[in-house]
PDB file of N, CA and C in Angstrom:
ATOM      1  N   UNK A   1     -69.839-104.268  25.281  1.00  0.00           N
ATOM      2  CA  UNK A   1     -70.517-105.123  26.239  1.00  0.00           C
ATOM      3  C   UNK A   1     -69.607-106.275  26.647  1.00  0.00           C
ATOM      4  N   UNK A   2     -69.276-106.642  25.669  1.00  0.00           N
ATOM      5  CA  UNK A   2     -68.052-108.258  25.890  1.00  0.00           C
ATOM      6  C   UNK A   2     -66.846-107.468  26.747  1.00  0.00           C
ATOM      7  N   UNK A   3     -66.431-106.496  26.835  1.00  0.00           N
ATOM      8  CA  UNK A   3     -65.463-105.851  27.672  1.00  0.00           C
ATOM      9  C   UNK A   3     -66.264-105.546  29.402  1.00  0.00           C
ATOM     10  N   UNK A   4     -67.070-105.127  28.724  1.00  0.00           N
ATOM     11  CA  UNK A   4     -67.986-105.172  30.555  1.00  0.00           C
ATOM     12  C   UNK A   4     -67.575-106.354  31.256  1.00  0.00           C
ATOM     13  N   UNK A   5     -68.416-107.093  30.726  1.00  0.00           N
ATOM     14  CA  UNK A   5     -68.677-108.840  30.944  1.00  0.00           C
ATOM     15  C   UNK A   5     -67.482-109.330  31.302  1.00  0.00           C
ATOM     16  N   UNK A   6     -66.447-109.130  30.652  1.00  0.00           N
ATOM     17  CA  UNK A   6     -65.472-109.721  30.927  1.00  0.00           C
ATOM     18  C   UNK A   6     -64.529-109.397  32.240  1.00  0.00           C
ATOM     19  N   UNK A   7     -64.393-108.069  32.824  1.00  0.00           N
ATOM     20  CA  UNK A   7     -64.311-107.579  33.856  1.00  0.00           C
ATOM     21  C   UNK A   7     -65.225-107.834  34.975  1.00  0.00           C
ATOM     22  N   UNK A   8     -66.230-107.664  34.839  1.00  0.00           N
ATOM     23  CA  UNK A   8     -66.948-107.708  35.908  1.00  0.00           C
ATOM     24  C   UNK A   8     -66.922-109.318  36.893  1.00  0.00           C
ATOM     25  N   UNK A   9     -66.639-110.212  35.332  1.00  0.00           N
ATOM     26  CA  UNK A   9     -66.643-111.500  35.535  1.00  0.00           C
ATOM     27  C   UNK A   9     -65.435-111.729  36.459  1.00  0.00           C
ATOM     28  N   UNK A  10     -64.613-111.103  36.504  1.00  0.00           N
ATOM     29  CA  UNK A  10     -62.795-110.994  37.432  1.00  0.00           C
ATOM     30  C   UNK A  10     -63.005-110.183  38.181  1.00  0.00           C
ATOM     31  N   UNK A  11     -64.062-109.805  38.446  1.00  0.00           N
ATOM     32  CA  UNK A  11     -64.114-108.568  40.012  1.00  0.00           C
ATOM     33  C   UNK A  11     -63.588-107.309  39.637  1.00  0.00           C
ATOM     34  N   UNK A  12     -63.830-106.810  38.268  1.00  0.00           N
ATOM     35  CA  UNK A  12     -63.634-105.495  38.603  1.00  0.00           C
ATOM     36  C   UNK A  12     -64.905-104.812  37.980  1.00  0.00           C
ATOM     37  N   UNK A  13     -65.295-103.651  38.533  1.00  0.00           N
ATOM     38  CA  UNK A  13     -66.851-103.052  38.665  1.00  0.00           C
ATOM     39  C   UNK A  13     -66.354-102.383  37.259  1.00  0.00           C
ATOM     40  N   UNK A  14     -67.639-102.424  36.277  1.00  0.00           N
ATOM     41  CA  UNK A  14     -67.623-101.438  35.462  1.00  0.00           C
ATOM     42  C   UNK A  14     -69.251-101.338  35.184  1.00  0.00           C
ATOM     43  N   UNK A  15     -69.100 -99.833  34.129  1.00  0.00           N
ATOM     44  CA  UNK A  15     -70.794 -99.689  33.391  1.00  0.00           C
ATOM     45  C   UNK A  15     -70.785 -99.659  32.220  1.00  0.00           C
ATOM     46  N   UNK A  16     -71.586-100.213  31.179  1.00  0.00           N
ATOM     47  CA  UNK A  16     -71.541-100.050  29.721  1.00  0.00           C
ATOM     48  C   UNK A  16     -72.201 -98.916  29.648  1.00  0.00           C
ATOM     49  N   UNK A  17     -71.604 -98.128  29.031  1.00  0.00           N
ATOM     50  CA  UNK A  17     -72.273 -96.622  28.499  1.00  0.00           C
ATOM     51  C   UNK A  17     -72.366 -96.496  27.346  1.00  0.00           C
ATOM     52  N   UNK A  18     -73.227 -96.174  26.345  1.00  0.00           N
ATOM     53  CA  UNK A  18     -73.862 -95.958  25.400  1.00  0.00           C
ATOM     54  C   UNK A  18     -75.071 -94.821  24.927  1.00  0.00           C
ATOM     55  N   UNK A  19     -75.459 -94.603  23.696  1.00  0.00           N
ATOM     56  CA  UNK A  19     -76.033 -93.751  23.200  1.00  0.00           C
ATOM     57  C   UNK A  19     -77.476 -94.594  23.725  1.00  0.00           C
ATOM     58  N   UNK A  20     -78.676 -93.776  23.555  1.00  0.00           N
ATOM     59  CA  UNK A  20     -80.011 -94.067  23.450  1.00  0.00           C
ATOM     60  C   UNK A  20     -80.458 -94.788  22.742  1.00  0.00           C
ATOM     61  N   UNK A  21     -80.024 -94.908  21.463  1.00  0.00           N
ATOM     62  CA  UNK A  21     -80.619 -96.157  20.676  1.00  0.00           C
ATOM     63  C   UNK A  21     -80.350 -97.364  20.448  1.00  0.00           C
ATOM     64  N   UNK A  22     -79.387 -97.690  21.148  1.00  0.00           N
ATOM     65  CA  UNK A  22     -78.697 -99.128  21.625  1.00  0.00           C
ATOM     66  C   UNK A  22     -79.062 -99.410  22.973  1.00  0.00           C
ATOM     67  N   UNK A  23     -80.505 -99.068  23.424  1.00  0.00           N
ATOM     68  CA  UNK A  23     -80.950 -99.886  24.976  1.00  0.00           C
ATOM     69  C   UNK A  23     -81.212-101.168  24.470  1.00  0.00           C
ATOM     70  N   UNK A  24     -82.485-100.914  23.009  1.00  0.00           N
ATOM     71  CA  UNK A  24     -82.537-103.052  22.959  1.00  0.00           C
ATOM     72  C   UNK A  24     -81.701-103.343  23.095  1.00  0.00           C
ATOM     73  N   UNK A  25     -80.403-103.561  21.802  1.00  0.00           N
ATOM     74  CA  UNK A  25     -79.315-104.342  21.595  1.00  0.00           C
ATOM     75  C   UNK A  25     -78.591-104.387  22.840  1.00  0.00           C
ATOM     76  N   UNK A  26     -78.529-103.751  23.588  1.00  0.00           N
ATOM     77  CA  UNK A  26     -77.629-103.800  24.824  1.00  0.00           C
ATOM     78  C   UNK A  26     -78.603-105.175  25.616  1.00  0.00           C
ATOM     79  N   UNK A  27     -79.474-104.795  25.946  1.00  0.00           N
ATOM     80  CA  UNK A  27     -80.534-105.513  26.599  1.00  0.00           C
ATOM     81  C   UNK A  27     -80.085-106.865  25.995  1.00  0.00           C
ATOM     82  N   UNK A  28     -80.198-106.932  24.213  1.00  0.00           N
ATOM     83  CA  UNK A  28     -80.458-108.118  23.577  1.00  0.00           C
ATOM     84  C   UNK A  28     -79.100-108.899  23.947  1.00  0.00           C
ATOM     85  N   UNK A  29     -78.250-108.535  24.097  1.00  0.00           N
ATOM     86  CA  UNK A  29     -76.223-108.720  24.149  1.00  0.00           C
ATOM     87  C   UNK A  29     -76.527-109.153  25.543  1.00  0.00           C
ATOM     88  N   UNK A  30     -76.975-108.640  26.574  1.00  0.00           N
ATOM     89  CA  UNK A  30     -76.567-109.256  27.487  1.00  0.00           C
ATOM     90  C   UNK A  30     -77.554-110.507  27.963  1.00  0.00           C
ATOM     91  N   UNK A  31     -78.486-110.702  27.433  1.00  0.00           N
ATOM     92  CA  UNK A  31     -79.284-111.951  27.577  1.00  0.00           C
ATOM     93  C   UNK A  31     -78.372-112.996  26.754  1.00  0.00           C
ATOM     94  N   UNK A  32     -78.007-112.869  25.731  1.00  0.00           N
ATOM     95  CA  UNK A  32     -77.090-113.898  24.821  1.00  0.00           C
ATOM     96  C   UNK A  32     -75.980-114.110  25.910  1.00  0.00           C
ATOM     97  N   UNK A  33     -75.449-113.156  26.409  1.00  0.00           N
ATOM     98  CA  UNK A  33     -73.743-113.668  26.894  1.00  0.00           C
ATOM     99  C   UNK A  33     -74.318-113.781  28.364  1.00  0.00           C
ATOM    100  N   UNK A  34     -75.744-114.130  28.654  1.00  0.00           N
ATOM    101  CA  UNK A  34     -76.284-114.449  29.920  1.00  0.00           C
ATOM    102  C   UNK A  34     -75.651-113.358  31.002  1.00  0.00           C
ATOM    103  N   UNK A  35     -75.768-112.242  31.245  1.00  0.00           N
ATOM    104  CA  UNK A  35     -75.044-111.002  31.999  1.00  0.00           C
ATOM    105  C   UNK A  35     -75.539-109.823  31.817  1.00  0.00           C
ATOM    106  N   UNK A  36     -76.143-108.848  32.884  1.00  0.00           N
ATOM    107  CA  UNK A  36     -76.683-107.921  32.419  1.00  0.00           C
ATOM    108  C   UNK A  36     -75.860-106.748  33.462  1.00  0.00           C
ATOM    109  N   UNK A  37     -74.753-106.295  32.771  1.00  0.00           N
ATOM    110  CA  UNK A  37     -74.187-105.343  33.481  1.00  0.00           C
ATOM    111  C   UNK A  37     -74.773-104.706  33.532  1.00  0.00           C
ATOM    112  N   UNK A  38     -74.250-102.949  34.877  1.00  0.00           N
ATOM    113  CA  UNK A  38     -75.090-102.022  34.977  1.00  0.00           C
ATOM    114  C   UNK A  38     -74.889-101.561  33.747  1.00  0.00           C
ATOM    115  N   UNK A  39     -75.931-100.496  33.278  1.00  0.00           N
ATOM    116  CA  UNK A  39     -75.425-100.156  31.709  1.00  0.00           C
ATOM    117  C   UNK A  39     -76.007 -98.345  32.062  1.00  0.00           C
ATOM    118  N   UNK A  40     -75.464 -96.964  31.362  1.00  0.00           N
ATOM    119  CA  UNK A  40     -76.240 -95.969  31.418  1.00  0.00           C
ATOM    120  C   UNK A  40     -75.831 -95.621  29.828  1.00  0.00           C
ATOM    121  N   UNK A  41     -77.223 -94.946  29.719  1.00  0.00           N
ATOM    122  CA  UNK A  41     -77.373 -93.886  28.364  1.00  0.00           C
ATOM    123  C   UNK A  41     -77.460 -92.933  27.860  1.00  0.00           C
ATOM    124  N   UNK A  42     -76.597 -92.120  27.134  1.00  0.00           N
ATOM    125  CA  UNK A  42     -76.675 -90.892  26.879  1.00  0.00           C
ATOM    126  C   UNK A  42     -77.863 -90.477  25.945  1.00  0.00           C
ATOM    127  N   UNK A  43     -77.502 -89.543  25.842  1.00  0.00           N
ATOM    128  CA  UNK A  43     -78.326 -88.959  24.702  1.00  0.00           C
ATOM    129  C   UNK A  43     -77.761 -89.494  23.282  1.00  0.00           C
ATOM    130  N   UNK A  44     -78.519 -89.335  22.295  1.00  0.00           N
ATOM    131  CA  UNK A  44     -78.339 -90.175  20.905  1.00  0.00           C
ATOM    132  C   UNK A  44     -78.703 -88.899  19.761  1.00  0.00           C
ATOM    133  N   UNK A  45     -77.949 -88.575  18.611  1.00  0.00           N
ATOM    134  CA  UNK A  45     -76.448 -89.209  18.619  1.00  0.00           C
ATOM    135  C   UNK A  45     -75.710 -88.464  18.708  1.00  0.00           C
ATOM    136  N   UNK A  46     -74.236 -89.034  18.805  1.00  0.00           N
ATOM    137  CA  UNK A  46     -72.880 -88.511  19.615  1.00  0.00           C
ATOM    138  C   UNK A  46     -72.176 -88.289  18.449  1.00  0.00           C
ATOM    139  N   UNK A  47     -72.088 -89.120  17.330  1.00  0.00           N
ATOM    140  CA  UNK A  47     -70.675 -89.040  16.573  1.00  0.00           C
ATOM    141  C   UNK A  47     -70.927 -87.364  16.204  1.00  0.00           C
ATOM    142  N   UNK A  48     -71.461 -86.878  15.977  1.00  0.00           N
ATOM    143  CA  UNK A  48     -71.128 -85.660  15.179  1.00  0.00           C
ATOM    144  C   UNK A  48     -71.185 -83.984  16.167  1.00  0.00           C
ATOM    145  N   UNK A  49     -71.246 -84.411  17.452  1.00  0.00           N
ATOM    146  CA  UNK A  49     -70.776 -83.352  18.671  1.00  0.00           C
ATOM    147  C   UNK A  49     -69.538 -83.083  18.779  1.00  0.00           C
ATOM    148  N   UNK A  50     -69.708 -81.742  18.792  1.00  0.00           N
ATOM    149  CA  UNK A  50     -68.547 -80.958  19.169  1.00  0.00           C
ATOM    150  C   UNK A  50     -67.946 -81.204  20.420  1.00  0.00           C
ATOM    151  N   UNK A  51     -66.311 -80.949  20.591  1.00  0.00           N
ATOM    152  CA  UNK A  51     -65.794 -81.545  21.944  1.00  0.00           C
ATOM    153  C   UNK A  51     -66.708 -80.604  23.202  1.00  0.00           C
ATOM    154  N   UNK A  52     -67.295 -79.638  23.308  1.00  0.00           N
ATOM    155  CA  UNK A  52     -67.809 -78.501  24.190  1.00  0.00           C
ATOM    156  C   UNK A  52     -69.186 -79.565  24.317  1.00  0.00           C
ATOM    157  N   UNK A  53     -69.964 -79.836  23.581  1.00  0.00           N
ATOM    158  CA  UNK A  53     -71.489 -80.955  23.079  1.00  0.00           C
ATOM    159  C   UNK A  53     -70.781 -82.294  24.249  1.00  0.00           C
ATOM    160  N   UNK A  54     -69.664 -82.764  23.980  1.00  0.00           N
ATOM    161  CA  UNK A  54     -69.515 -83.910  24.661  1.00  0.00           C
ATOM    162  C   UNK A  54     -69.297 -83.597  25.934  1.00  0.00           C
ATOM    163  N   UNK A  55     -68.220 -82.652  26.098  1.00  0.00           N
ATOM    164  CA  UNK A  55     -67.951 -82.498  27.667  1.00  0.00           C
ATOM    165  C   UNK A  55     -69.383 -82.332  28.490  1.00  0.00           C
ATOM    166  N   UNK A  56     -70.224 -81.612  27.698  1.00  0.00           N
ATOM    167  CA  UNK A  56     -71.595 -81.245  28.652  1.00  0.00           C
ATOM    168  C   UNK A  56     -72.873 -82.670  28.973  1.00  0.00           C
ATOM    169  N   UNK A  57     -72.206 -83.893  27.598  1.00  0.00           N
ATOM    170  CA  UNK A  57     -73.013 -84.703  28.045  1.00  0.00           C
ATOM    171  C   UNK A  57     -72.243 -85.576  28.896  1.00  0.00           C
ATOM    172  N   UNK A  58     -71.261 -85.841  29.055  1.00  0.00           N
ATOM    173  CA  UNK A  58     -70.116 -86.566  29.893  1.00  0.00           C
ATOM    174  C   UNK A  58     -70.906 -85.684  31.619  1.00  0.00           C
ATOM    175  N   UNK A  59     -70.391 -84.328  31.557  1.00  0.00           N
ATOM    176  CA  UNK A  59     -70.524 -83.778  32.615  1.00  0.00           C
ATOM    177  C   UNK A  59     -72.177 -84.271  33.306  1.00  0.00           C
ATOM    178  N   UNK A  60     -73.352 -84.342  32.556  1.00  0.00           N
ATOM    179  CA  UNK A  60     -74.572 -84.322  32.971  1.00  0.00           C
ATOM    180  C   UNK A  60     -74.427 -86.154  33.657  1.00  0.00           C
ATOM    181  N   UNK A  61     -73.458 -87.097  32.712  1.00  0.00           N
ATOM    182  CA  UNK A  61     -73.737 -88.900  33.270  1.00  0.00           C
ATOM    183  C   UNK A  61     -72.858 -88.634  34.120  1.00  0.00           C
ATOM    184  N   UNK A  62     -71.942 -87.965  34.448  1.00  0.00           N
ATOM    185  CA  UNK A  62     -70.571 -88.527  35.371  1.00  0.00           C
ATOM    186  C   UNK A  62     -71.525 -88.805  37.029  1.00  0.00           C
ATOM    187  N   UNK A  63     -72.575 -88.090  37.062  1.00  0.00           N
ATOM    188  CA  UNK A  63     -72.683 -88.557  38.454  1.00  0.00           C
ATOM    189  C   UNK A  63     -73.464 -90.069  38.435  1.00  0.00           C
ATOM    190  N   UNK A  64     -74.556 -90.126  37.824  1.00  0.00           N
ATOM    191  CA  UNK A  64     -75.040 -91.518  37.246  1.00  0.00           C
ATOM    192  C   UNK A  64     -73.717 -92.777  37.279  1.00  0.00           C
ATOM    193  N   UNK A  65     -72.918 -92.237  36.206  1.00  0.00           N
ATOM    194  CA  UNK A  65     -71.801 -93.519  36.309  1.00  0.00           C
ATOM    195  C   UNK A  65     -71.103 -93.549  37.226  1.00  0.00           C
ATOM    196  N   UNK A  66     -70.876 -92.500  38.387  1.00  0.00           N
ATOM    197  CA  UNK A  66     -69.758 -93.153  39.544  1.00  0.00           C
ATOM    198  C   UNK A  66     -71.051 -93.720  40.330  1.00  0.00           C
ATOM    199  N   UNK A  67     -72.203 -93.589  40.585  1.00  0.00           N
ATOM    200  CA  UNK A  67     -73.220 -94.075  41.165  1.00  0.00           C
ATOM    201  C   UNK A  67     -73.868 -95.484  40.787  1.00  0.00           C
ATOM    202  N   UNK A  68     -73.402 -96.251  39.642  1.00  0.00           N
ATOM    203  CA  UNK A  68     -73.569 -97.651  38.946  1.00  0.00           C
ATOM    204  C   UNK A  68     -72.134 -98.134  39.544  1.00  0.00           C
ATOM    205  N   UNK A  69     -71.147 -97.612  39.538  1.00  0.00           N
ATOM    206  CA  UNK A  69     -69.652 -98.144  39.791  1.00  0.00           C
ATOM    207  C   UNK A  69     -69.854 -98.584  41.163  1.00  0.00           C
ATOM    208  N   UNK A  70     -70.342 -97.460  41.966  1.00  0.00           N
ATOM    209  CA  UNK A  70     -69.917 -97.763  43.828  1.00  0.00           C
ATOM    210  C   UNK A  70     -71.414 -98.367  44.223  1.00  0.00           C
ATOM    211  N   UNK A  71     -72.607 -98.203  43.504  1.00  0.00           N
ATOM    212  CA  UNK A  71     -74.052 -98.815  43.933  1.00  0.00           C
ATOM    213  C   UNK A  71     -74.395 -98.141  45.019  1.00  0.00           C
ATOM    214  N   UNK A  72     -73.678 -96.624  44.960  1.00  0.00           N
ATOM    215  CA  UNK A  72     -74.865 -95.579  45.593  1.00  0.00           C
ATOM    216  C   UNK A  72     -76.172 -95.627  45.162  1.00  0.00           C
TER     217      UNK A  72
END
């Protein structure tokens, strides 16, 4: 989140992406550092997917996240 924030704050567009069970804390992080980047969420959880498991959840957000980037 502090990497979002910090970009966005210098003009360059980004999205915090994260698993499903970090919407509070995300929520909670960006009320503290007063900033509520765009943020999207995958499915939860990731650490233990296979690279074939990730590519398919990457593949399902990629249109979501170029669509938070450009504010289609």
């Amino acid at each position: 989140m502090h990497d979002i924030v910090d970009l966005e704050r210098r003009g360059v567009p980004g999205v915090f992406v994260a698993s499903s069970v970090f919407v509070e804390a995300a929520s909670v992080q960006g009320e503290s550092l007063g900033f509520q980047p765009e943020r999207l969420f995958v499915e939860h959880p990731i650490q233990d997917r296979t690279d074939d498991e990730m590519r398919t959840i990457a593949d399902r957000a990629v249109g979501d996240l170029v669509a938070k980037l450009t504010g289609s």
